[in-house]
PDB file of N, CA and C in Angstrom:
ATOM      1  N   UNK A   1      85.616  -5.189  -3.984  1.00  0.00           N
ATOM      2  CA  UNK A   1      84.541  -5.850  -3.283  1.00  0.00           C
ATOM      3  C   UNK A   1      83.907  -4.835  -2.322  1.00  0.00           C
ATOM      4  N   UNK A   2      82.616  -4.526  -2.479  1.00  0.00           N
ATOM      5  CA  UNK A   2      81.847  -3.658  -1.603  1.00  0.00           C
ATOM      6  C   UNK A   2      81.966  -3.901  -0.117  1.00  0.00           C
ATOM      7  N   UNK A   3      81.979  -3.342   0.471  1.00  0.00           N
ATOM      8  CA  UNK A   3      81.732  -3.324   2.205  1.00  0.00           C
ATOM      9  C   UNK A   3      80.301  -4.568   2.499  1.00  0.00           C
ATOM     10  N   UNK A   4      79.889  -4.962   3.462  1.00  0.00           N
ATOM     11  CA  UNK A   4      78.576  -5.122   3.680  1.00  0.00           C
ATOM     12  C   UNK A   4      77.940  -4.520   5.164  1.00  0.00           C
ATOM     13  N   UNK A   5      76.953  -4.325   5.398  1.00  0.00           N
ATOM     14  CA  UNK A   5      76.623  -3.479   6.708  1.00  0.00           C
ATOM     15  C   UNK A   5      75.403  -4.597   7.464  1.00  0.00           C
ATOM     16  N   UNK A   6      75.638  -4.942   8.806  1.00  0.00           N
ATOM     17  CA  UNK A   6      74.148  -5.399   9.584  1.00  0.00           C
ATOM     18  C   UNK A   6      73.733  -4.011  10.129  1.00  0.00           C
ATOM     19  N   UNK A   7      72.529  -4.033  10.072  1.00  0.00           N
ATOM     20  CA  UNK A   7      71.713  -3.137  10.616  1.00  0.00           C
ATOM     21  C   UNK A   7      71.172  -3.854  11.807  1.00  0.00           C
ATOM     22  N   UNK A   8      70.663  -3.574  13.035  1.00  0.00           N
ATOM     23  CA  UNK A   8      69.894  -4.262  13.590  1.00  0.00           C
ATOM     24  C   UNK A   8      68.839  -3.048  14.815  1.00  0.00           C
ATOM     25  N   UNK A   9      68.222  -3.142  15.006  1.00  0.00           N
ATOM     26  CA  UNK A   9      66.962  -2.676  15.764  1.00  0.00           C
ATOM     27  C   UNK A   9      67.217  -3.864  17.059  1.00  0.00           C
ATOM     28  N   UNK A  10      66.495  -3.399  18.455  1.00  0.00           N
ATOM     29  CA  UNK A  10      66.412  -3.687  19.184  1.00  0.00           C
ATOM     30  C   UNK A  10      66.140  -3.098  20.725  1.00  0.00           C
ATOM     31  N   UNK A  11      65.160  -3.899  21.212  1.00  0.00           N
ATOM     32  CA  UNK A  11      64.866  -3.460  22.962  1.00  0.00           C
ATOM     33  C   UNK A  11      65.229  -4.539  23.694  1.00  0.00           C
ATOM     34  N   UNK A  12      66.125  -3.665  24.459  1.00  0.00           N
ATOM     35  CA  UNK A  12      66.632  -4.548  25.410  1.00  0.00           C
ATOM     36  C   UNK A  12      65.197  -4.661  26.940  1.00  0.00           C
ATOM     37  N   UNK A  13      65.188  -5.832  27.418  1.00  0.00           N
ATOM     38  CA  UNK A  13      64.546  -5.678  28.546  1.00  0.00           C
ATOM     39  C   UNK A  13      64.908  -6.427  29.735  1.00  0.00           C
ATOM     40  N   UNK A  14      66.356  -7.088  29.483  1.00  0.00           N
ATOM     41  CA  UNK A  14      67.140  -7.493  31.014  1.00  0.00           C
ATOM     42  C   UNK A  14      68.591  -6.853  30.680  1.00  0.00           C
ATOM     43  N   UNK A  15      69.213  -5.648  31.035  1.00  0.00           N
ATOM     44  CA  UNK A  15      70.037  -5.228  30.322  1.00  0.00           C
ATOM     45  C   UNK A  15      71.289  -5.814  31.390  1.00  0.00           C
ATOM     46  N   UNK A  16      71.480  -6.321  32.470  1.00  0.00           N
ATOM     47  CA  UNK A  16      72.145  -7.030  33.157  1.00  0.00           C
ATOM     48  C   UNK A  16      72.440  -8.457  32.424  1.00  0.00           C
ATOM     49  N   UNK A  17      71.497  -9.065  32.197  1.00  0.00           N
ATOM     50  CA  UNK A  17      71.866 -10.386  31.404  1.00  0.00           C
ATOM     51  C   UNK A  17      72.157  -9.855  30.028  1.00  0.00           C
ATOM     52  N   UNK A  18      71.886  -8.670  29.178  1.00  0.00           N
ATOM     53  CA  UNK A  18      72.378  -7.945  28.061  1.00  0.00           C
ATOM     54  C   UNK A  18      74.000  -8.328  27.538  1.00  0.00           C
ATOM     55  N   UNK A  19      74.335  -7.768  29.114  1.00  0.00           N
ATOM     56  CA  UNK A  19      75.771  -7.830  29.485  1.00  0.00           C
ATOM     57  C   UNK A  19      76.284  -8.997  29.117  1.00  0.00           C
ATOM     58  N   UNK A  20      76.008 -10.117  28.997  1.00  0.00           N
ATOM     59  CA  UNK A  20      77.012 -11.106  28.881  1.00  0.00           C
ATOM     60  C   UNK A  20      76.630 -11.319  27.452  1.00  0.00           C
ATOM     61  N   UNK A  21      76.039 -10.759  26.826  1.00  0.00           N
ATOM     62  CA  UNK A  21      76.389 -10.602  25.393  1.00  0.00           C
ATOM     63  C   UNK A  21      77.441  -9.606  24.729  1.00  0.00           C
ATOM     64  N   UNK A  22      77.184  -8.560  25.159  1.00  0.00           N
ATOM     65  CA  UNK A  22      78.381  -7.701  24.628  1.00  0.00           C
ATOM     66  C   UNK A  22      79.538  -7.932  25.224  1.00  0.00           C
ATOM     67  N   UNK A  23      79.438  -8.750  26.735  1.00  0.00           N
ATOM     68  CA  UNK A  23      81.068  -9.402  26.678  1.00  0.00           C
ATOM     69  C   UNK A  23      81.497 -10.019  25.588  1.00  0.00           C
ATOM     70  N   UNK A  24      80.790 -10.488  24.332  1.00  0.00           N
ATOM     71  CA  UNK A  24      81.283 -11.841  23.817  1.00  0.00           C
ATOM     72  C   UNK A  24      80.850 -11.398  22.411  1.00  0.00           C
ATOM     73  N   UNK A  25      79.753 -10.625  21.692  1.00  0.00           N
ATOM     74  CA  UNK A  25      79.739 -10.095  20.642  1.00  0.00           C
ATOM     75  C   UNK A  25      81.064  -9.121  19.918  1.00  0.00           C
ATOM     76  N   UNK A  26      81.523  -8.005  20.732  1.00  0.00           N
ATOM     77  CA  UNK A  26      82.439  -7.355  20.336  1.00  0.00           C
ATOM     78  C   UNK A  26      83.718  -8.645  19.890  1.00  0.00           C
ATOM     79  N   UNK A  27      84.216  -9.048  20.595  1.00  0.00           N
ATOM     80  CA  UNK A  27      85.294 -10.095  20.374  1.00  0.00           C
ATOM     81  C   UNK A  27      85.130 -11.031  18.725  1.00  0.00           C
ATOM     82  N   UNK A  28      83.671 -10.950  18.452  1.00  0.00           N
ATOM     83  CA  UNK A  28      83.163 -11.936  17.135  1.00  0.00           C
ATOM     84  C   UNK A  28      83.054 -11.297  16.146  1.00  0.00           C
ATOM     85  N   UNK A  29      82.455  -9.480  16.461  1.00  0.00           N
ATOM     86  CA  UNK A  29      83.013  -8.657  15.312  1.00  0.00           C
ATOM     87  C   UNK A  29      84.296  -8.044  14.952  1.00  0.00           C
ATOM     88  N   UNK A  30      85.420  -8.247  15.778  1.00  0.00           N
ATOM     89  CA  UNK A  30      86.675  -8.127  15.437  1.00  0.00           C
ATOM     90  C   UNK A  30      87.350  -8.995  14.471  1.00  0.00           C
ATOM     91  N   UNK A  31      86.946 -10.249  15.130  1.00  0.00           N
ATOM     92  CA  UNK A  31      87.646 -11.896  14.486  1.00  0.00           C
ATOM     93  C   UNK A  31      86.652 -11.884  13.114  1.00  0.00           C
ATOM     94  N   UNK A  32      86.060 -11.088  13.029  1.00  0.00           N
ATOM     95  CA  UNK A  32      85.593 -11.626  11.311  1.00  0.00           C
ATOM     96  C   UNK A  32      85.731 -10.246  11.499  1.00  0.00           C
ATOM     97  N   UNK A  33      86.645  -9.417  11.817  1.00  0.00           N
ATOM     98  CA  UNK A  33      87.095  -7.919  10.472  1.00  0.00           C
ATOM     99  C   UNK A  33      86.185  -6.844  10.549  1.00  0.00           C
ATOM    100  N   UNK A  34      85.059  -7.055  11.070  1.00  0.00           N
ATOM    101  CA  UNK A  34      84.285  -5.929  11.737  1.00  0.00           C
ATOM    102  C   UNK A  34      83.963  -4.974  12.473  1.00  0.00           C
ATOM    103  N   UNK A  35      83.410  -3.869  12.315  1.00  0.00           N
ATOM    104  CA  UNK A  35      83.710  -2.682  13.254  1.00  0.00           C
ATOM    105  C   UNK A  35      82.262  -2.073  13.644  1.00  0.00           C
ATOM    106  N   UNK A  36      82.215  -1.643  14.893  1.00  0.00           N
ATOM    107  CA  UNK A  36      80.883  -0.735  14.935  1.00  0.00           C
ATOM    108  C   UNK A  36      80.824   0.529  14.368  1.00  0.00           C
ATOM    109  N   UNK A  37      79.777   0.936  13.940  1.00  0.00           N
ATOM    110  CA  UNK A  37      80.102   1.956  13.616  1.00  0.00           C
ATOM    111  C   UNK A  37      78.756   3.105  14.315  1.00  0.00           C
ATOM    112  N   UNK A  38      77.690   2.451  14.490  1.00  0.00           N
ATOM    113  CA  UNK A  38      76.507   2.587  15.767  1.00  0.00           C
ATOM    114  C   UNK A  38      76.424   1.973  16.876  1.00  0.00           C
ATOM    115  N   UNK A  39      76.265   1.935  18.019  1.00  0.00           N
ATOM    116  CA  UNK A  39      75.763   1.488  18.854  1.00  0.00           C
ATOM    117  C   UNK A  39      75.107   1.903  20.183  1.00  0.00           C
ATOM    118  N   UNK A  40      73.609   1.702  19.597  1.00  0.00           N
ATOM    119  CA  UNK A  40      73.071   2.892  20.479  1.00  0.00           C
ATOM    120  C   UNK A  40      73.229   4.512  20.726  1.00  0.00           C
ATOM    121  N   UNK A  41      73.093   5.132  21.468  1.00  0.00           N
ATOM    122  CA  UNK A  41      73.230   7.114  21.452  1.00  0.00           C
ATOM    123  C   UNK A  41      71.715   7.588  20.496  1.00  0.00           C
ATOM    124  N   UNK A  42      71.786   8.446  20.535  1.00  0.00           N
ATOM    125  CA  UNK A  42      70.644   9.449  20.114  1.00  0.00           C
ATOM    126  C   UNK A  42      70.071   9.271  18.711  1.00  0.00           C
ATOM    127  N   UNK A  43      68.827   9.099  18.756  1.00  0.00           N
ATOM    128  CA  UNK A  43      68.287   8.800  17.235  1.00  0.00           C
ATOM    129  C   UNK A  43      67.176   8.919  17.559  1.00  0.00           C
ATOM    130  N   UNK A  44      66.574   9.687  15.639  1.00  0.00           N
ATOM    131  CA  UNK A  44      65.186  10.318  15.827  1.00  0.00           C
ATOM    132  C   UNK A  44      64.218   9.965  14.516  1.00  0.00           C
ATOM    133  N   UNK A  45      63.435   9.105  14.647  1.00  0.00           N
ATOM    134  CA  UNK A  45      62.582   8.863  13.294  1.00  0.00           C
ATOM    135  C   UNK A  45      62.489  10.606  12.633  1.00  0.00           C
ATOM    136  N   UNK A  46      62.871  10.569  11.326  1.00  0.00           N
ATOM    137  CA  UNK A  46      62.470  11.845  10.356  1.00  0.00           C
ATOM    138  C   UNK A  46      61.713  11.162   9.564  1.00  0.00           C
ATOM    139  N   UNK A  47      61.541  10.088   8.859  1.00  0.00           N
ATOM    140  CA  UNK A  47      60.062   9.825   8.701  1.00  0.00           C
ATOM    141  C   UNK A  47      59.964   8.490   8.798  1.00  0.00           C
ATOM    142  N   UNK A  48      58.227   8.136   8.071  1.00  0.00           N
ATOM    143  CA  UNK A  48      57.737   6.758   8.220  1.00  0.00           C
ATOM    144  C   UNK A  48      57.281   7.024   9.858  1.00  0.00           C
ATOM    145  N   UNK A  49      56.923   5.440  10.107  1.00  0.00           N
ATOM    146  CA  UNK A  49      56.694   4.942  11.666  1.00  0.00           C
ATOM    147  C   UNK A  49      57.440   4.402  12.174  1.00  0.00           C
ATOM    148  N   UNK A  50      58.605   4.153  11.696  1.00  0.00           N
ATOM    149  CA  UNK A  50      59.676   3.038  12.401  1.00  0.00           C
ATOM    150  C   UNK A  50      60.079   4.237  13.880  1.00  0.00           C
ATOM    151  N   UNK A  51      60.001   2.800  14.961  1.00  0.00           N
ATOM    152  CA  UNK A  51      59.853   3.730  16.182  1.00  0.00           C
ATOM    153  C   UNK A  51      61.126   2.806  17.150  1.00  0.00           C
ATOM    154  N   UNK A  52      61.993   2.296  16.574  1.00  0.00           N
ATOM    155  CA  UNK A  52      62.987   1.515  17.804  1.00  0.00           C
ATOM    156  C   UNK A  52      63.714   1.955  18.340  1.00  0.00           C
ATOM    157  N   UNK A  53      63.465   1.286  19.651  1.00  0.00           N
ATOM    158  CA  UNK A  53      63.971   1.294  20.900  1.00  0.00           C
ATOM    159  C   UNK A  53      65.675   1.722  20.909  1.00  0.00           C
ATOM    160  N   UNK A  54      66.546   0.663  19.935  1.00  0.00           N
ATOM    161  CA  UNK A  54      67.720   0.963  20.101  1.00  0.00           C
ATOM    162  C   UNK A  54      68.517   0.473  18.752  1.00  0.00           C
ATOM    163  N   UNK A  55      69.323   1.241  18.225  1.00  0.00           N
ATOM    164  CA  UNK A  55      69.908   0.666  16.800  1.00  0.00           C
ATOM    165  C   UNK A  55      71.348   0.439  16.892  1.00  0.00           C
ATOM    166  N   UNK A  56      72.080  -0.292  16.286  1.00  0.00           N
ATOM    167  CA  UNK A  56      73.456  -0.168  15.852  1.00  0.00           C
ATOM    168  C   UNK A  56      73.316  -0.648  14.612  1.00  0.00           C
ATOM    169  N   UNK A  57      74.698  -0.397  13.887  1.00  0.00           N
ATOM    170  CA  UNK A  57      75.496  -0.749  13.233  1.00  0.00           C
ATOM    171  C   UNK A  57      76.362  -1.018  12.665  1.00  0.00           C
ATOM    172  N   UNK A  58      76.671  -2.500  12.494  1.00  0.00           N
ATOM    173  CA  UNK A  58      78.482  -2.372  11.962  1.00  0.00           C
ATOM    174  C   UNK A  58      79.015  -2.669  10.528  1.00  0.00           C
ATOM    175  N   UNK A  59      79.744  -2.626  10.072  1.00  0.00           N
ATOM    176  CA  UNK A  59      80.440  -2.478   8.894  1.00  0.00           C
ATOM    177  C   UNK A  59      81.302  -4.200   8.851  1.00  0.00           C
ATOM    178  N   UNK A  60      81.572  -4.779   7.486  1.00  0.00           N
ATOM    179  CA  UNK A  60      82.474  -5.796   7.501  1.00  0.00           C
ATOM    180  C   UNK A  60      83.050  -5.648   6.459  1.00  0.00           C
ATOM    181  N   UNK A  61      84.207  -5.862   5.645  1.00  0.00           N
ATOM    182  CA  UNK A  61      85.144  -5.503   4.740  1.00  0.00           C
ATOM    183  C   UNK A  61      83.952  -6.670   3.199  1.00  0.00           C
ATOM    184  N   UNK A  62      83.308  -7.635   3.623  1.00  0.00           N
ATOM    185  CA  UNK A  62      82.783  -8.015   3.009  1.00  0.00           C
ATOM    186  C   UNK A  62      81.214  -8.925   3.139  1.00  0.00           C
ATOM    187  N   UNK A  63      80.585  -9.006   2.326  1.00  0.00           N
ATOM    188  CA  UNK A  63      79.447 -10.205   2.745  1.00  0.00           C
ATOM    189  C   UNK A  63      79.722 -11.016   3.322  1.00  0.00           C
ATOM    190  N   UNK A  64      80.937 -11.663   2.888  1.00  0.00           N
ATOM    191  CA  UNK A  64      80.889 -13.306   3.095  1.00  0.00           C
ATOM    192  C   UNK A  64      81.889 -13.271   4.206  1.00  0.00           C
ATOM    193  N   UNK A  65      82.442 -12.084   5.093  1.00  0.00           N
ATOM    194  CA  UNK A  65      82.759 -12.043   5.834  1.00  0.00           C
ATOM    195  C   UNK A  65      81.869 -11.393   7.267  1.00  0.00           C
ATOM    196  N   UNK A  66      80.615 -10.778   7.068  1.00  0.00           N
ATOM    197  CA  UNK A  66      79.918 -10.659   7.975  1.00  0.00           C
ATOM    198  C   UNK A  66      78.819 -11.765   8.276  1.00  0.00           C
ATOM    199  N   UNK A  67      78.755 -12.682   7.563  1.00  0.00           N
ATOM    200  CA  UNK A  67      78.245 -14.029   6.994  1.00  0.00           C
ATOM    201  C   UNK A  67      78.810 -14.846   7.937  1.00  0.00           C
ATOM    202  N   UNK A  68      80.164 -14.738   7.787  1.00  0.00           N
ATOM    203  CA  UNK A  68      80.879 -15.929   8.683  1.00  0.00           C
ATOM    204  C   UNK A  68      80.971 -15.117  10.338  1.00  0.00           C
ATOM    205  N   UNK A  69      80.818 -14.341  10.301  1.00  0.00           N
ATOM    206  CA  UNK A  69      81.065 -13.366  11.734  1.00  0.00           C
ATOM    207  C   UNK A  69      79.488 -14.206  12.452  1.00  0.00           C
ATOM    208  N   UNK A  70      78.289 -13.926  11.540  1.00  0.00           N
ATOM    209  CA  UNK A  70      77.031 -14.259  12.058  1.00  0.00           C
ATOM    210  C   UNK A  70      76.944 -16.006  12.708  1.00  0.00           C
ATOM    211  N   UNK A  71      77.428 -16.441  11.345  1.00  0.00           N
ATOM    212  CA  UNK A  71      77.856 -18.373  11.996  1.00  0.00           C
ATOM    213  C   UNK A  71      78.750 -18.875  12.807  1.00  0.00           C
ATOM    214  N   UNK A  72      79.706 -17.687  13.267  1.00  0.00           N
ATOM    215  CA  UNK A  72      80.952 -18.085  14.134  1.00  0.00           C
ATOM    216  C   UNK A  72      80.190 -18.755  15.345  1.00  0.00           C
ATOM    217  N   UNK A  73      81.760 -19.270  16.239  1.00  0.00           N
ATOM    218  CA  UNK A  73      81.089 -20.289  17.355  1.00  0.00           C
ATOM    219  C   UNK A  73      81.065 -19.153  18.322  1.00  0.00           C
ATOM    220  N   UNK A  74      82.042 -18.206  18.234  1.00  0.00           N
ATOM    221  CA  UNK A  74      82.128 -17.399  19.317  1.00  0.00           C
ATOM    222  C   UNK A  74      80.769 -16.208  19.156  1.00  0.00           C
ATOM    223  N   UNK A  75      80.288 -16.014  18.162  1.00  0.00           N
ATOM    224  CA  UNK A  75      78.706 -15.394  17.797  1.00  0.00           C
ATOM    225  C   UNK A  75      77.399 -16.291  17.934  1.00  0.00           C
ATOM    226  N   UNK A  76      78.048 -17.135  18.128  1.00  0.00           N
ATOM    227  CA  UNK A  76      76.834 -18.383  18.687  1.00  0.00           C
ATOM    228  C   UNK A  76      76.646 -18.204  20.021  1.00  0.00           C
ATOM    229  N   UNK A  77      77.949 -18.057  20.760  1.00  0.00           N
ATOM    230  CA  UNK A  77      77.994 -18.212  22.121  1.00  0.00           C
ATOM    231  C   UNK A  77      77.311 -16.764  22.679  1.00  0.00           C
ATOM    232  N   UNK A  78      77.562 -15.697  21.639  1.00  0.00           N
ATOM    233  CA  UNK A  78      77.153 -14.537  22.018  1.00  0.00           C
ATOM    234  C   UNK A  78      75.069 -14.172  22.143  1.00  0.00           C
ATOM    235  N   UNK A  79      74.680 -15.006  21.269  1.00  0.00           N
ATOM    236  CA  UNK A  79      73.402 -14.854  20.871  1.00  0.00           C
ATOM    237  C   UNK A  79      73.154 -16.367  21.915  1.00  0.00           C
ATOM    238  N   UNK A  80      73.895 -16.966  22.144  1.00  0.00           N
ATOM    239  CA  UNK A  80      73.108 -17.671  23.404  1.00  0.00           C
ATOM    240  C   UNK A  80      72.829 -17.030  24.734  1.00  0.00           C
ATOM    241  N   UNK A  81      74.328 -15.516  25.340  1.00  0.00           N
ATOM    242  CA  UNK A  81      73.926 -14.885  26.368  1.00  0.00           C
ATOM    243  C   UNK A  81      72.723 -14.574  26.266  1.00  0.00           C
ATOM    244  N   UNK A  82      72.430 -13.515  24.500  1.00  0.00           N
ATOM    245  CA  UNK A  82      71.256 -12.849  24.666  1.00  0.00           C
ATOM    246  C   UNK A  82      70.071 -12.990  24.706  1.00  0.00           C
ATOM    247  N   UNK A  83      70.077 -14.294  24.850  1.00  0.00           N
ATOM    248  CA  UNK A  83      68.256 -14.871  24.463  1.00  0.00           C
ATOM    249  C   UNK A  83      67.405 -14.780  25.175  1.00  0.00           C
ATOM    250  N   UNK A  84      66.256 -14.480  25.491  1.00  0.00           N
ATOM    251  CA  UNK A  84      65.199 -13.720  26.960  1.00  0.00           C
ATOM    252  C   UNK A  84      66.422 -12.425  27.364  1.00  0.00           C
ATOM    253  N   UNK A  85      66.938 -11.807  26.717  1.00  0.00           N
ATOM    254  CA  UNK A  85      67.429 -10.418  27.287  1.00  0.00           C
ATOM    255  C   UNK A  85      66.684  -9.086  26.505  1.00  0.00           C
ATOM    256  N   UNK A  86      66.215  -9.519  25.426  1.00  0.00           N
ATOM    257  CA  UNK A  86      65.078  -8.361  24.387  1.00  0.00           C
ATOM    258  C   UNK A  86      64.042  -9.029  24.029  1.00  0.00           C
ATOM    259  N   UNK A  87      63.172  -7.802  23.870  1.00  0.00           N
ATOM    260  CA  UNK A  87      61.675  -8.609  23.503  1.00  0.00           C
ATOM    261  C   UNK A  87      62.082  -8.305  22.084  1.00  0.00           C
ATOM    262  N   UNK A  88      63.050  -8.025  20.956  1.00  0.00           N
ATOM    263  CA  UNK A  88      62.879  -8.990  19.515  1.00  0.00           C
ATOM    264  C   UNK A  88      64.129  -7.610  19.578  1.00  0.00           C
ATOM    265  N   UNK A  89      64.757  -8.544  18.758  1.00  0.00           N
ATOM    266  CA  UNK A  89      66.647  -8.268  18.145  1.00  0.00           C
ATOM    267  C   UNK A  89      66.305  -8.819  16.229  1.00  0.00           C
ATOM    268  N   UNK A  90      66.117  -7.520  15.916  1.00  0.00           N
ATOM    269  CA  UNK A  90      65.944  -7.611  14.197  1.00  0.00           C
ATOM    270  C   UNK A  90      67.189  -7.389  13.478  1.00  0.00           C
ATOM    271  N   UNK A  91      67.885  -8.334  13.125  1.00  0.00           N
ATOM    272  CA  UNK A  91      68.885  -8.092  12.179  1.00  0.00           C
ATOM    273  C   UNK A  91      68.979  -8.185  10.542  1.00  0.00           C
ATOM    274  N   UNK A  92      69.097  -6.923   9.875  1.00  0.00           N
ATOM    275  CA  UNK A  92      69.509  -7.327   8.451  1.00  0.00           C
ATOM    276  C   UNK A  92      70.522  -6.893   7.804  1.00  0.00           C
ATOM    277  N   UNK A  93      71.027  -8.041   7.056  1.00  0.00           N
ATOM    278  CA  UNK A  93      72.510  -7.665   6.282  1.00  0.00           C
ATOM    279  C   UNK A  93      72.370  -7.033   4.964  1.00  0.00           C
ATOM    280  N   UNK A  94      73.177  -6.140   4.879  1.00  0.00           N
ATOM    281  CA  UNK A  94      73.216  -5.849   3.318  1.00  0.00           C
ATOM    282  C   UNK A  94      74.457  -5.336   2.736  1.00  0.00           C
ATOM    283  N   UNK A  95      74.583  -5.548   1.489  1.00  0.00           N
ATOM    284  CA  UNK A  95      76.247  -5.219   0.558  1.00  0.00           C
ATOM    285  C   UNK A  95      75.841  -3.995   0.271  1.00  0.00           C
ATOM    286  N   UNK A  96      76.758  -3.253   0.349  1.00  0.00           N
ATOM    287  CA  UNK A  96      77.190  -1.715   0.660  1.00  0.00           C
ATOM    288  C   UNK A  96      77.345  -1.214  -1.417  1.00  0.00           C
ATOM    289  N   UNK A  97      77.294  -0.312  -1.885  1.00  0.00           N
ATOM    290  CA  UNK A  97      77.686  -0.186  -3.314  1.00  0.00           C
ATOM    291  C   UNK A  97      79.119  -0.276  -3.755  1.00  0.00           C
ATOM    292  N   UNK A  98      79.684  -0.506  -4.497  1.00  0.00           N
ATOM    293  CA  UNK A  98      81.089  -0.696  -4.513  1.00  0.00           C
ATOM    294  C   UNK A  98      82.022   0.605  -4.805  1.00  0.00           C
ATOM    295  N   UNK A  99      83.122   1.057  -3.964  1.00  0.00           N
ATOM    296  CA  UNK A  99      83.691   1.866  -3.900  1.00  0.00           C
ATOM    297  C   UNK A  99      84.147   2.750  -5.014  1.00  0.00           C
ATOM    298  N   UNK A 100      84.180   4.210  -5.125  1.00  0.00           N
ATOM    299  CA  UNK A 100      84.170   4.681  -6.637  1.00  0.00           C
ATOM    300  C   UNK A 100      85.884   4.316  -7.018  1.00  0.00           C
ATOM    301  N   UNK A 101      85.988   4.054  -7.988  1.00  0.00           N
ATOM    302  CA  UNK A 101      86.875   4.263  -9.037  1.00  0.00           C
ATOM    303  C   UNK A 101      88.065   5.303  -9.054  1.00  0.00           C
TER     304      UNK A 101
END
């Protein structure tokens, strides 16, 4: 079973109220098996226009396990800290290719 990865883009613009999201996000990507593997540090468009503010990304052993990480109650509670804390939090999931042979 392939990996799956969220990507997400984002500007933060109350990074104090930020805070009580990543109290409570990290804890929701553990409990569904997930790991960071970006978050935030140095990054440089090499091409296109994509110009964001701030990226991470994490890894989950599967879809239907970064799936359930996204619907958890404790990822609910997390995306309730963050709401009016960025002017737009873009997330997309995707399944990773499946490991060689």
């Amino acid at each position: 079973m392939p990996a799956a990865y969220l990507i997400v883009e984002m500007n933060i613009t109350n990074p104090e109220q930020y805070k009580g999201y990543m109290a409570l996000a990290p804890e929701a990507v553990k409990a569904a098996g997930g790991e960071y593997l970006v978050r935030g540090g140095r990054h440089e468009t090499l091409e296109g226009d994509w110009q964001p503010h701030r990226v991470a990304m994490l890894r989950f052993p599967s879809y239907e396990q970064a799936k359930a990480f996204y619907d958890s109650e404790l990822y609910r509670q997390a995306r309730g800290k963050r709401a009016g804390a960025t002017e737009y939090f873009n997330m997309v999931l995707v399944e990773g290719v499946p490991a060689p042979v």
